[in-house]
Protein backbone atom coordinates (compact mmCIF):
# COMPACT_ATOMS: atom_id res chain seq x y z
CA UNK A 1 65.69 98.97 92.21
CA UNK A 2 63.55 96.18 93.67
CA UNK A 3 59.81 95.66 92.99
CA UNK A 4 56.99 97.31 90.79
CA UNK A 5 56.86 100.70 89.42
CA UNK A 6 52.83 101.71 88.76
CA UNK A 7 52.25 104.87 86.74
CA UNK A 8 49.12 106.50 85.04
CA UNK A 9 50.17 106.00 81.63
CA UNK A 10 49.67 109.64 80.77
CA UNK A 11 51.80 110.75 83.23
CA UNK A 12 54.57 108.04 82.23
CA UNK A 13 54.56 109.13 78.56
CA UNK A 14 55.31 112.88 79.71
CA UNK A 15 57.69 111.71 81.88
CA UNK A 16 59.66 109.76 79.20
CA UNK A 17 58.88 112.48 76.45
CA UNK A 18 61.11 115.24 78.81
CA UNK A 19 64.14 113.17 77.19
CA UNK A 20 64.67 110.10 79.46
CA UNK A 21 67.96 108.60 78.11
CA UNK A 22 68.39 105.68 79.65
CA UNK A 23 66.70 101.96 78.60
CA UNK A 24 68.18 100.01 80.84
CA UNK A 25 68.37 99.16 84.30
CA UNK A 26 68.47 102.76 85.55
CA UNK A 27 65.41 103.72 83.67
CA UNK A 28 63.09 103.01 86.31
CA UNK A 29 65.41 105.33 89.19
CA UNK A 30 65.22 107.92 86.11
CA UNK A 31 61.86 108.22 85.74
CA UNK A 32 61.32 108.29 89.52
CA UNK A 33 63.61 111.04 90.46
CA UNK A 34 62.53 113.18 87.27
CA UNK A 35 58.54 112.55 88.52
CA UNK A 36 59.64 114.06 91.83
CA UNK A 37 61.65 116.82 90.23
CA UNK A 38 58.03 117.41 88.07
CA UNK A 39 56.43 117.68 91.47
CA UNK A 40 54.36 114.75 90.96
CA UNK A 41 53.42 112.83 94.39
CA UNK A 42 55.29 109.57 94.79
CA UNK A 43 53.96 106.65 96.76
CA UNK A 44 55.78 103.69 98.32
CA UNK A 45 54.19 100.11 99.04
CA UNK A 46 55.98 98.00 100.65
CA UNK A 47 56.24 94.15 99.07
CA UNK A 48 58.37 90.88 99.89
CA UNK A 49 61.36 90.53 97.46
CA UNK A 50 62.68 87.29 97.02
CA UNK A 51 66.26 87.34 95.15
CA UNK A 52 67.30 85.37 91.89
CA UNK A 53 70.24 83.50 92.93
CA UNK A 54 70.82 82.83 89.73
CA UNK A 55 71.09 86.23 88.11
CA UNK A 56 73.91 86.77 85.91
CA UNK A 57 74.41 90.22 85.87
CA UNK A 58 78.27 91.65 86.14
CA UNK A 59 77.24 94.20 89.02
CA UNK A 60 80.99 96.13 89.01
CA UNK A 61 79.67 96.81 85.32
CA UNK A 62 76.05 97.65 86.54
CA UNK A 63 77.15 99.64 89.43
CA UNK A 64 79.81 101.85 87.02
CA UNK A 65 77.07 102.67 84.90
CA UNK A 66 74.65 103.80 87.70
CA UNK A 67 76.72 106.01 88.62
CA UNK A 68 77.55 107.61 85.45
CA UNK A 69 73.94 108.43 85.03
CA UNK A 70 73.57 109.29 88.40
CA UNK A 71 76.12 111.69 87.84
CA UNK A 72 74.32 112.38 84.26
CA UNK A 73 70.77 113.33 85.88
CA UNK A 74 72.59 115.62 88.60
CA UNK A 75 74.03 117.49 86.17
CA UNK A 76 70.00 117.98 84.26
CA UNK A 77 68.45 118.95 87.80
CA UNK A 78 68.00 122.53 87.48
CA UNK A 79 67.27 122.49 84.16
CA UNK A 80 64.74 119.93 84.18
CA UNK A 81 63.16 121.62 87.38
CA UNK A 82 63.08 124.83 85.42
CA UNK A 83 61.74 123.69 82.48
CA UNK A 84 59.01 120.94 83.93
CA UNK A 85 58.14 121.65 87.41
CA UNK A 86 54.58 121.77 88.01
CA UNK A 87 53.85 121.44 84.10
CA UNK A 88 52.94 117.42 84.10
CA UNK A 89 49.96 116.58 85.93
């Protein structure tokens, strides 16, 4: 979840128009998976993280509902693959 997300803002706004239903923290892993799912290329660069010691976020509460939607998206794959592979470009 750490670091910088760039997308062509066309392709973002098809991405989040095939019914991305998270806002939160998990939006960013959403988006990513369903891009791959779309058959979109996906590039890593590396960069050098440097934590916030002084976050306050509850991460038993974060880490519940990650997995909720990653249980959420699983349950989308095939239907999302079926409906948007090779369709956003």
């Amino acid at each position: 979840m750490c670091g910088f997300k760039f997308f062509k803002r066309d392709i973002v706004i098809k991405l989040i128009n095939t019914g991305i239903k998270t806002d939160g923290w998990f939006f960013p892993s959403e988006i990513l998976v369903k891009a791959i799912w779309s058959g979109l290329k996906v590039y890593e660069l590396p960069i050098i993280w440097t934590d916030d010691r002084s976050s306050k976020v509850n991460i038993l509460k974060l880490s519940i509902q990650y997995l909720k939607d990653i249980l959420r998206i699983k349950k989308e794959k095939s239907i999302f693959i079926n409906k948007y592979r090779g369709k956003i470009q």
